[in-house]
Structure formats: C-alpha cells, structure tokens
Protein backbone atom coordinates (compact mmCIF):
# COMPACT_ATOMS: atom_id res chain seq x y z
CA UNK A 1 6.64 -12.62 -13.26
CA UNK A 2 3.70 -10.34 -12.72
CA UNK A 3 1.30 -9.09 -15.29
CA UNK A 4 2.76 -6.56 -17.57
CA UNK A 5 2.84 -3.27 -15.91
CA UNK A 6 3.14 -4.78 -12.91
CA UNK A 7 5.60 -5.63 -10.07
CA UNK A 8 9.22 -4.91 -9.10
CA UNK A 9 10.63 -1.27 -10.43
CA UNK A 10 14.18 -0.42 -9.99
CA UNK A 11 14.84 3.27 -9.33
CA UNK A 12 18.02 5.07 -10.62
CA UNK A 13 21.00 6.30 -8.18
CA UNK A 14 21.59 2.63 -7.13
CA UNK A 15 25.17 1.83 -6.37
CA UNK A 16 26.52 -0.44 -7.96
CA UNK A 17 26.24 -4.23 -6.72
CA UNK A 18 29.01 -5.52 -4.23
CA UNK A 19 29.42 -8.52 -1.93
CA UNK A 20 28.73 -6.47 1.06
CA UNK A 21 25.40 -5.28 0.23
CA UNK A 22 22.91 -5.11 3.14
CA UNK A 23 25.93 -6.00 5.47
CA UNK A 24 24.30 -4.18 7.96
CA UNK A 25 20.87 -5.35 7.68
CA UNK A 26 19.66 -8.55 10.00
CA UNK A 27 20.03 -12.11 8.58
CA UNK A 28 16.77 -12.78 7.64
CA UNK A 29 16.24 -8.94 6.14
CA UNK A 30 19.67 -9.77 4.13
CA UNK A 31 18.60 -13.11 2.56
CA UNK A 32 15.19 -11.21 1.58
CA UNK A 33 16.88 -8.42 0.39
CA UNK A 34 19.43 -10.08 -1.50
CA UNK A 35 16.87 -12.20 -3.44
CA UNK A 36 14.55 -9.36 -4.35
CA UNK A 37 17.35 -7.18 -5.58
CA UNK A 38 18.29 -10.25 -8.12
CA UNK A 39 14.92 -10.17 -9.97
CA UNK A 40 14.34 -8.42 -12.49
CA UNK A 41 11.53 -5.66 -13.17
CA UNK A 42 8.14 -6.58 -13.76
CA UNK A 43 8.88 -9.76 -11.12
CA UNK A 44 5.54 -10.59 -8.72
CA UNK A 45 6.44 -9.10 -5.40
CA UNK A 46 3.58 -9.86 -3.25
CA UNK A 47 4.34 -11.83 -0.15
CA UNK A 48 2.54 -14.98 -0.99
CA UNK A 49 4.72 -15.23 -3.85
CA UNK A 50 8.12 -14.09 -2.56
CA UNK A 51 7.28 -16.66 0.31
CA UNK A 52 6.60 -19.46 -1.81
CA UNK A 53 10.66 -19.10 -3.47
CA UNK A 54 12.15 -18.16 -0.16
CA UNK A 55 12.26 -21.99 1.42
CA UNK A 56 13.72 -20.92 4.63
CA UNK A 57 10.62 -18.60 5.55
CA UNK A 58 6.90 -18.39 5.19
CA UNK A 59 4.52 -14.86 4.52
CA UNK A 60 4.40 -13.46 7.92
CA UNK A 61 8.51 -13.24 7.92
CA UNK A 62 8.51 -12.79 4.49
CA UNK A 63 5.73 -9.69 5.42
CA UNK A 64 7.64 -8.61 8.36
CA UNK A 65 10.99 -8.27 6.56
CA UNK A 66 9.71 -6.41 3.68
CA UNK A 67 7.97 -3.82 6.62
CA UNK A 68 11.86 -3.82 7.77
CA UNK A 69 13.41 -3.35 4.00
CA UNK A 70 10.82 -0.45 3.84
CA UNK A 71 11.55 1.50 6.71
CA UNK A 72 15.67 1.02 6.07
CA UNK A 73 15.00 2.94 2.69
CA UNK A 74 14.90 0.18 0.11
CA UNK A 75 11.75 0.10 -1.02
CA UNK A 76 7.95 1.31 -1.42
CA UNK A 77 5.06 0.43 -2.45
CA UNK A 78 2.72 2.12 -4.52
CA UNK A 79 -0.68 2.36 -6.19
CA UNK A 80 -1.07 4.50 -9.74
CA UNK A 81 -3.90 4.71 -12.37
CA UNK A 82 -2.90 4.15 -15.83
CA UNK A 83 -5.56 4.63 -18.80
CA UNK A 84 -7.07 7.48 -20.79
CA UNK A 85 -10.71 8.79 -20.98
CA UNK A 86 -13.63 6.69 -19.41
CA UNK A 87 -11.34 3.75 -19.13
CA UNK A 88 -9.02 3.61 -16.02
CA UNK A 89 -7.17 0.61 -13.71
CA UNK A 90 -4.94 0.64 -10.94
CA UNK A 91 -1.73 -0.65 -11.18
CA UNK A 92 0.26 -1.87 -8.41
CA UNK A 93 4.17 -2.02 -8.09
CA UNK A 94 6.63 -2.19 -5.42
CA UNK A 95 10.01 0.25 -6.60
CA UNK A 96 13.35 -1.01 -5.36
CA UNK A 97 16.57 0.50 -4.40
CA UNK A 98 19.83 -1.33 -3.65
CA UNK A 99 20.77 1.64 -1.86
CA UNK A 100 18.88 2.68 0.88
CA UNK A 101 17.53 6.31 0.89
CA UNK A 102 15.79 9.04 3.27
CA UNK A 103 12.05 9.83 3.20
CA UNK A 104 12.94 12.99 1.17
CA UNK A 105 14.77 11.12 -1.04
CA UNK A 106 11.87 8.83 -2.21
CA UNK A 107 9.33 11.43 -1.84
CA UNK A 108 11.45 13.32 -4.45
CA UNK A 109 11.65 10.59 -6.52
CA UNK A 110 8.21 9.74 -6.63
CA UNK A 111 7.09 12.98 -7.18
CA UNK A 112 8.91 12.73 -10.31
CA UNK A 113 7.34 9.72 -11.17
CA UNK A 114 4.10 11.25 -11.10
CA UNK A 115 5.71 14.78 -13.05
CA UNK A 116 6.66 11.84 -16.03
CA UNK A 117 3.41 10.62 -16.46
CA UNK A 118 1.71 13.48 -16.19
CA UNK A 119 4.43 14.49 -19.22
CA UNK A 120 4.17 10.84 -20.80
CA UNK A 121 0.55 9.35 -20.20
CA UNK A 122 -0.03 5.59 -21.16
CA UNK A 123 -1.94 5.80 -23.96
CA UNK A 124 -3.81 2.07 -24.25
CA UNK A 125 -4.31 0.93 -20.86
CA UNK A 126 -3.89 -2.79 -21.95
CA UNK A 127 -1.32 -2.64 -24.45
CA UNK A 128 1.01 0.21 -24.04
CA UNK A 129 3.20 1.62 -26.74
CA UNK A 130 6.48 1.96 -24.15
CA UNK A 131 6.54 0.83 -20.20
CA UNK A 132 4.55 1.94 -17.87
CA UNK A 133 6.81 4.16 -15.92
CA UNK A 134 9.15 6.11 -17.52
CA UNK A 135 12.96 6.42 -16.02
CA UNK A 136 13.80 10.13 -15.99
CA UNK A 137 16.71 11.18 -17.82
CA UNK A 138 17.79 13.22 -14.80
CA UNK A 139 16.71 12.12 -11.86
CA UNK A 140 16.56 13.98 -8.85
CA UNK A 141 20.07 14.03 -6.57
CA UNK A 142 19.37 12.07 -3.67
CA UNK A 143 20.01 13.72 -0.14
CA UNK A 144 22.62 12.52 1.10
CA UNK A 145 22.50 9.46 3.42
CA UNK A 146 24.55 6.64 3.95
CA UNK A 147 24.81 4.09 1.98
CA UNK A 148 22.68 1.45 4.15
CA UNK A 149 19.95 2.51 6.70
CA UNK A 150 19.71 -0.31 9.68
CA UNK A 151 16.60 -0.71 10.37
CA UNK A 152 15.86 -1.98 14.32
CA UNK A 153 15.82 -6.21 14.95
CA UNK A 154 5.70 -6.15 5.07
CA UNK A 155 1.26 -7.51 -0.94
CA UNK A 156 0.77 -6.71 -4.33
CA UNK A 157 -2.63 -6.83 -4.56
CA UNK A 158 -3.92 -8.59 -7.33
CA UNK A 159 -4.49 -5.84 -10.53
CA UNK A 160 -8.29 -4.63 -10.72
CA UNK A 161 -9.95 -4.66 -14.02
CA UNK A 162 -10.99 -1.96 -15.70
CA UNK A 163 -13.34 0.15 -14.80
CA UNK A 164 -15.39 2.60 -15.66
CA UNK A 165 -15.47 6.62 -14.49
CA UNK A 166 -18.45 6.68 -12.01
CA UNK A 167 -21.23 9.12 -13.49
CA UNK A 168 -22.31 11.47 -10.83
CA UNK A 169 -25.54 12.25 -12.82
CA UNK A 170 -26.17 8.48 -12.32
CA UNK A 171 -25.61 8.54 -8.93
CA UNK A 172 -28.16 11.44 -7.76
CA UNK A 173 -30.92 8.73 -6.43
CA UNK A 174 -30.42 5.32 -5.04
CA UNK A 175 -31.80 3.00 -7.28
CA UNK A 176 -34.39 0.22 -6.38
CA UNK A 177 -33.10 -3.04 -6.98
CA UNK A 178 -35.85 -4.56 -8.67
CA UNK A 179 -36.18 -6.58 -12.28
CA UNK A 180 -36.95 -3.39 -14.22
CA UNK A 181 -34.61 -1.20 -12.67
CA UNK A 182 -30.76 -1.44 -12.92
CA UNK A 183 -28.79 -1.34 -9.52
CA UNK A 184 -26.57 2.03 -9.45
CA UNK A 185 -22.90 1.74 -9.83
CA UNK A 186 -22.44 2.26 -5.96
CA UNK A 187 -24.85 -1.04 -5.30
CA UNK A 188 -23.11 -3.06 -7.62
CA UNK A 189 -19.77 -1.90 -6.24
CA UNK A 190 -21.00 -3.15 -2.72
CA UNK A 191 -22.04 -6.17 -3.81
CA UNK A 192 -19.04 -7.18 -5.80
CA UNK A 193 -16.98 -6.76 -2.55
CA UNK A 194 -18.00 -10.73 -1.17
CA UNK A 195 -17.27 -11.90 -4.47
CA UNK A 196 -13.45 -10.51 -4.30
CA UNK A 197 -12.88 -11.54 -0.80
CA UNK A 198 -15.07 -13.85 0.94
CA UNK A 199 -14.48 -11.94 4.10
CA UNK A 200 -16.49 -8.95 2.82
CA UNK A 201 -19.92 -10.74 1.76
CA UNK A 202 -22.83 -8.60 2.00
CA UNK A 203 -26.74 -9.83 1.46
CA UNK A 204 -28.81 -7.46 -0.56
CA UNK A 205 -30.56 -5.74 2.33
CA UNK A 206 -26.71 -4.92 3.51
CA UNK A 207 -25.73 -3.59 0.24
CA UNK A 208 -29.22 -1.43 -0.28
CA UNK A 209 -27.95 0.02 3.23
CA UNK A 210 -24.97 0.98 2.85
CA UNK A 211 -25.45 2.26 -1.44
CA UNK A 212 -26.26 6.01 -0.13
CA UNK A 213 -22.76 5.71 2.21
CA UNK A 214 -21.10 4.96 -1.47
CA UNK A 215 -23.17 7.04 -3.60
CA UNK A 216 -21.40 10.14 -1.28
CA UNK A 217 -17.91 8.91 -2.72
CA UNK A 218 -19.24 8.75 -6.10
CA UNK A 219 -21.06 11.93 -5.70
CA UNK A 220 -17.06 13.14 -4.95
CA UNK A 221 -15.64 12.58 -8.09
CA UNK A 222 -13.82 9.28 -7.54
CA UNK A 223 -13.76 6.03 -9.27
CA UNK A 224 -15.37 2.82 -8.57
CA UNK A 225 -11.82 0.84 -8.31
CA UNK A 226 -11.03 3.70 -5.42
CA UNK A 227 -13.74 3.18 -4.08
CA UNK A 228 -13.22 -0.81 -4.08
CA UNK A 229 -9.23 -0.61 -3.11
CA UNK A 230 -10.18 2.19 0.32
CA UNK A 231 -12.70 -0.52 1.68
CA UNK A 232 -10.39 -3.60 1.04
CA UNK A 233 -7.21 -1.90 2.31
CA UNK A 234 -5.24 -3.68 4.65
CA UNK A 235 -8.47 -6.05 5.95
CA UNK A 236 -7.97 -7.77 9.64
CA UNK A 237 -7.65 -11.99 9.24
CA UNK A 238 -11.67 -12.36 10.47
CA UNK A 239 -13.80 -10.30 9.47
CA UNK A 240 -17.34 -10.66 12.06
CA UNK A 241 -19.38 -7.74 10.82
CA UNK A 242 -18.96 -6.76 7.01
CA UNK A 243 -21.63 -4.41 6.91
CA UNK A 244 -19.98 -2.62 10.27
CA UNK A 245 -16.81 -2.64 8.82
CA UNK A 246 -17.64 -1.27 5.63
CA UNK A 247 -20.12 1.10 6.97
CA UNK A 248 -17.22 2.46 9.51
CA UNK A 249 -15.13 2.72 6.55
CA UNK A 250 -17.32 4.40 3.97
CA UNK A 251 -17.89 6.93 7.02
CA UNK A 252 -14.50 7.84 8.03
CA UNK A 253 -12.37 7.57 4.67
CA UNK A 254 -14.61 10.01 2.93
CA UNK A 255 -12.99 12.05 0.70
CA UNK A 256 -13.28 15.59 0.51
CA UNK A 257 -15.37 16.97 -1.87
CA UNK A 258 -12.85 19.34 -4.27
CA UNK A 259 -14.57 21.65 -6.55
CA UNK A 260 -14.25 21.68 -9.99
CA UNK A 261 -12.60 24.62 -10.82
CA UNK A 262 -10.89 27.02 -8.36
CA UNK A 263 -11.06 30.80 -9.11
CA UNK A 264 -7.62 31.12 -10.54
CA UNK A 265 -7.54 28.70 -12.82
CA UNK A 266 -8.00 29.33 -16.24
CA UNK A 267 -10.71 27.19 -17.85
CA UNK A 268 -8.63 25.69 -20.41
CA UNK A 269 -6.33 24.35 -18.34
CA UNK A 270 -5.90 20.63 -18.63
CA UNK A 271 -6.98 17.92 -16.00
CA UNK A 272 -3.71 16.98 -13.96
CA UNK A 273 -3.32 13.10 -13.44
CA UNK A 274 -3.90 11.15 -10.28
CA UNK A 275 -0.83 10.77 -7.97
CA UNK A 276 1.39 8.35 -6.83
CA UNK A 277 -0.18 6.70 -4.21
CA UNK A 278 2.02 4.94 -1.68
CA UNK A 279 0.87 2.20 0.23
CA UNK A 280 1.69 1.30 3.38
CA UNK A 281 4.10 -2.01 3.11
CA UNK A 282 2.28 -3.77 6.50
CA UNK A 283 -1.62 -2.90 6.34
CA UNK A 284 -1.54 -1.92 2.18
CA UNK A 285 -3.36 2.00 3.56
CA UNK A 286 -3.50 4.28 0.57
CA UNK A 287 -1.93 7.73 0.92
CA UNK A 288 0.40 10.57 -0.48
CA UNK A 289 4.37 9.65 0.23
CA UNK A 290 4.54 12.46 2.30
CA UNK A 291 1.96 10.90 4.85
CA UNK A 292 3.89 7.65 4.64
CA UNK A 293 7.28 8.19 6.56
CA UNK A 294 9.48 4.75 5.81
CA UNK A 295 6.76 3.40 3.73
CA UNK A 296 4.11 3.16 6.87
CA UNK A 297 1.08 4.73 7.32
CA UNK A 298 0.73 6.50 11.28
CA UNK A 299 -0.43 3.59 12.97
CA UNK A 300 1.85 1.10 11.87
CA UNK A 301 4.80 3.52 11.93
CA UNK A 302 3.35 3.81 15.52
CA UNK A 303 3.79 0.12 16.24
CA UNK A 304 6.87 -0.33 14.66
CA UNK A 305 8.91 2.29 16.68
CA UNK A 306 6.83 1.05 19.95
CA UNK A 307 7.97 -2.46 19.62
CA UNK A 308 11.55 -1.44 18.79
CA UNK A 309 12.26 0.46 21.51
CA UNK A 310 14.00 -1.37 24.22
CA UNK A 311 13.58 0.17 28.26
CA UNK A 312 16.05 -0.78 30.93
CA UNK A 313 13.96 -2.86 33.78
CA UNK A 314 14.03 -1.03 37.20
CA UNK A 315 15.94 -2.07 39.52
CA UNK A 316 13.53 -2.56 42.07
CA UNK A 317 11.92 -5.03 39.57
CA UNK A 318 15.17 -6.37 39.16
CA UNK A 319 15.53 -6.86 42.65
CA UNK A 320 12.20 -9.03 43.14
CA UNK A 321 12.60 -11.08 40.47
CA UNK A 322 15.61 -12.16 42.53
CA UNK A 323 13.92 -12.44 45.64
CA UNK A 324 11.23 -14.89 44.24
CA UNK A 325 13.88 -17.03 42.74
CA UNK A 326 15.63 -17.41 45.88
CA UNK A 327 12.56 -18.50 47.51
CA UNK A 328 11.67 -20.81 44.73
CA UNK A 329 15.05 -22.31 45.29
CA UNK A 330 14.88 -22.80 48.81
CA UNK A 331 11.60 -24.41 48.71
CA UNK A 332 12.40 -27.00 46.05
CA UNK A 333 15.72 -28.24 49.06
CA UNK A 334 15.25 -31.62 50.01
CA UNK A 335 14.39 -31.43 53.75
C-alpha cells in the first residue's frame, strides 16, 4: 500500500466486473490490467512496485503496458496539492477505470475532481479528517463509448514533503552563499536536486548559476515543490550535463507570469485551488488533462501513434529483397 493519500483511485461509472474484462486488450496489457483492477484504493502503483508482484514481467513492460492501459481509457495519472495556508505537498495518484472511457470523458471527470476540492479542501495536510478525494454524488454522464477501447500491439513518484509557499519578497536579490548569509529558497532548491536523484548533482558554483534562472519561477508565484517536480519530470536514464539540463529546463518551462488580480474580479473573491494536474503515464510531464490526449503529453503521444502505425512495403522493395535471396541461394550451390 502507498502512503495515505496516495495511490490507486477508482472512479465511478465502472461496469460492473465480468470474466471478459479487457477481452480485447493484448495478453500482457490483460494480465496488467486484471491485477491492477483487483487492488484496492490507496495501493502503490508505481512501476517498480507493480513490477516487483507481476513475476512474469519486469518495469519496462510493466511501464509500457500501463502507457497502453492509458491510452485505451483506463487510467491516468495525476499530480494535486493538498494543504491549507503556508503549508502545501503534492500528492500523487494514478485513478482507475474498469471501463475504458474517451478523453472527454476523463477530462470531465477530472474537472470535477478539482470542482470537489475546491468545494471540500483537506483541511490538515497530514492527517485529514475524510479522504483525500471526494467521490461526487453525481458524477458526470460519461460520453458514450464502448465498453473497451483497444489500444494498438507507462511511476508514482515518491510523495514530496512539505513545503513551504516561496516568498517573493525573499526572492528579489540572489543571496551570497556565505557563513553569515542564508542561501535563498531558489539556491537551496537547486541544491537539494543531487540529493533526490543522484543524476541531478550540482556543485555550488552550478547552483549560484543557475539561482537567478529559479528565482524567475519564484518571482511567478509558484511553489518550491513545483518548482522541484518541472525539473525532475520524466529525467532521461544518464544524465551528462546537470547544470545544461536544468538550465534548458528552468529556461523553457517558465511559467507565465499571471497577475494578481484581473480587472473584473471583485477583490473579495476567494483564491481558487490549484488544478488537477495530469501527468503523462511514459515521461511523468506535468500538464492540464486537456493537453494530455490518452494520458500522453505531445511528444510521447507523437511516438506512440508513429510506432503503431504499420505501412505496406513497396513492391519494388519487395521485389529486391527477392532478387538478393535468389542470388544468395545460388551462390551457397555446391559446384
């Protein structure tokens, strides 16, 4: 089981279970899919540990399957703050459907998700009064679809701790890292990256480099474990550079910079919550579900549909592929 609040969440408008679910889906998608579905909520669902109760396949098919499960419509992965005040984490779960549904159908859903919270807040971060996401009592009618999607023949992350809001009036000047002064939230954000994933070490010059690149985010209103999650997102296996990888990334995953208030909006109106944030089921990208069609972001939605599709071979290729064997033939006759 994951940590409470975490892991597997069943959604509502599941049929109910049969013999003959995931019938359509491919053998090793089926015995994935028939395992998850038999755990309960709040059940670890990142690949290392599915892959470690699944004896007849190890992470990558484990990964690739899940990818698979995602785009057929059973499930999604998502990213969601929980906490009140200064005091905020992220939590990470992976909701589950027996039934496979459309893109609409779970961006629906999700949406509603996020409408409940924003309705229902959590209001101790670490020891809630009633789960962490609330079941609507209606739930939204799903589009119509049928009842499996087959997909063409992908971690929780562990949860953050808590952290606090970055203060922007903190974050005006750089600070100098020396005894006397204390490092700025953006430094030691930067330099707690190696010490989360080896891959991602940076030396001191490195991090006093790269602090105004963070101090921008900052500067934008978001929080230090956003910060942390956008620049450990879906991470390649070797890592050569860290400070060119998270300098590229600071750079192009800026956020925009919203203002505080908008003209029309009365000043006493309240603060709406964070969204839903789906995350792509291969690389682990952040983004809204909308951006996300089948649970992956653009380029992995890219490579997915490129490496399904099958092309006829020309004939003319056909044709010398023949030729060469017949030659290969004749020259392996005994004279």
């Amino acid at each position: 089981m994951a940590k409470p609040g975490y892991g597997k969440r069943s959604t509502p408008d599941q049929q109910p279970r049969t013999r003959d679910d995931f019938a359509f889906l491919p053998t090793r998608e089926r015995y994935v899919a028939g395992f998850v579905d038999h755990l309960p909520d709040g059940a670890e669902m990142s690949v290392k540990q599915l892959a470690k109760q699944l004896p007849l396949y190890g992470q990558q098919a484990v990964s690739t399957a899940l990818k698979a499960l995602s785009v057929a419509g059973h499930l999604r992965r998502v990213r969601c703050s929980v906490g009140a005040g200064d005091e905020t984490r992220w939590v990470f779960r992976t909701f589950w459907s027996r039934t496979a549904h459309d893109n609409e159908w779970w961006s629906t859903y999700l949406a509603t998700e996020t409408a409940t919270r924003t309705a229902a807040p959590t209001t101790t971060p670490e020891a809630p009064a009633s789960p962490d996401v609330a079941v609507p009592a209606e739930p939204p009618a799903p589009t119509a679809v049928p009842q499996q999607r087959t997909p063409p023949p992908a971690p929780d992350a562990e949860p953050s701790q808590p952290t606090r809001e970055a203060n922007p009036a903190q974050d005006t000047a750089p600070a100098r890292h020396t005894g006397e002064i204390t490092p700025s939230p953006a430094y030691l954000a930067l330099a707690r990256l190696g010490r989360n994933d080896h891959r991602l070490g940076l030396s001191a010059d490195d991090c006093t480099t790269l602090e105004p690149l963070a101090t921008q985010w900052l500067d934008r209103g978001v929080t230090l474990d956003y910060l942390t999650n956008a620049l450990t997102a879906g991470l390649p296996t070797q890592v050569d550079s860290p400070i060119g990888l998270i300098r590229r990334r600071l750079i192009d995953k800026l956020p925009p910079h919203l203002p505080t208030t908008t003209p029309n909006t009365p000043t006493d109106t309240p603060t709406p919550t964070r969204r839903l944030l789906v995350e792509c089921t291969d690389c682990g990208r952040p983004g809204p579900p909308e951006a996300l069609p089948d649970g992956l972001c653009r380029p992995c939605h890219q490579t997915h549909t490129t490496g399904s599709n099958t092309t006829s071979p020309d004939p003319t290729q056909i044709a010398a592929v023949k030729t060469h064997m017949a030659n290969l033939r004749t020259l392996l006759k005994p004279v």
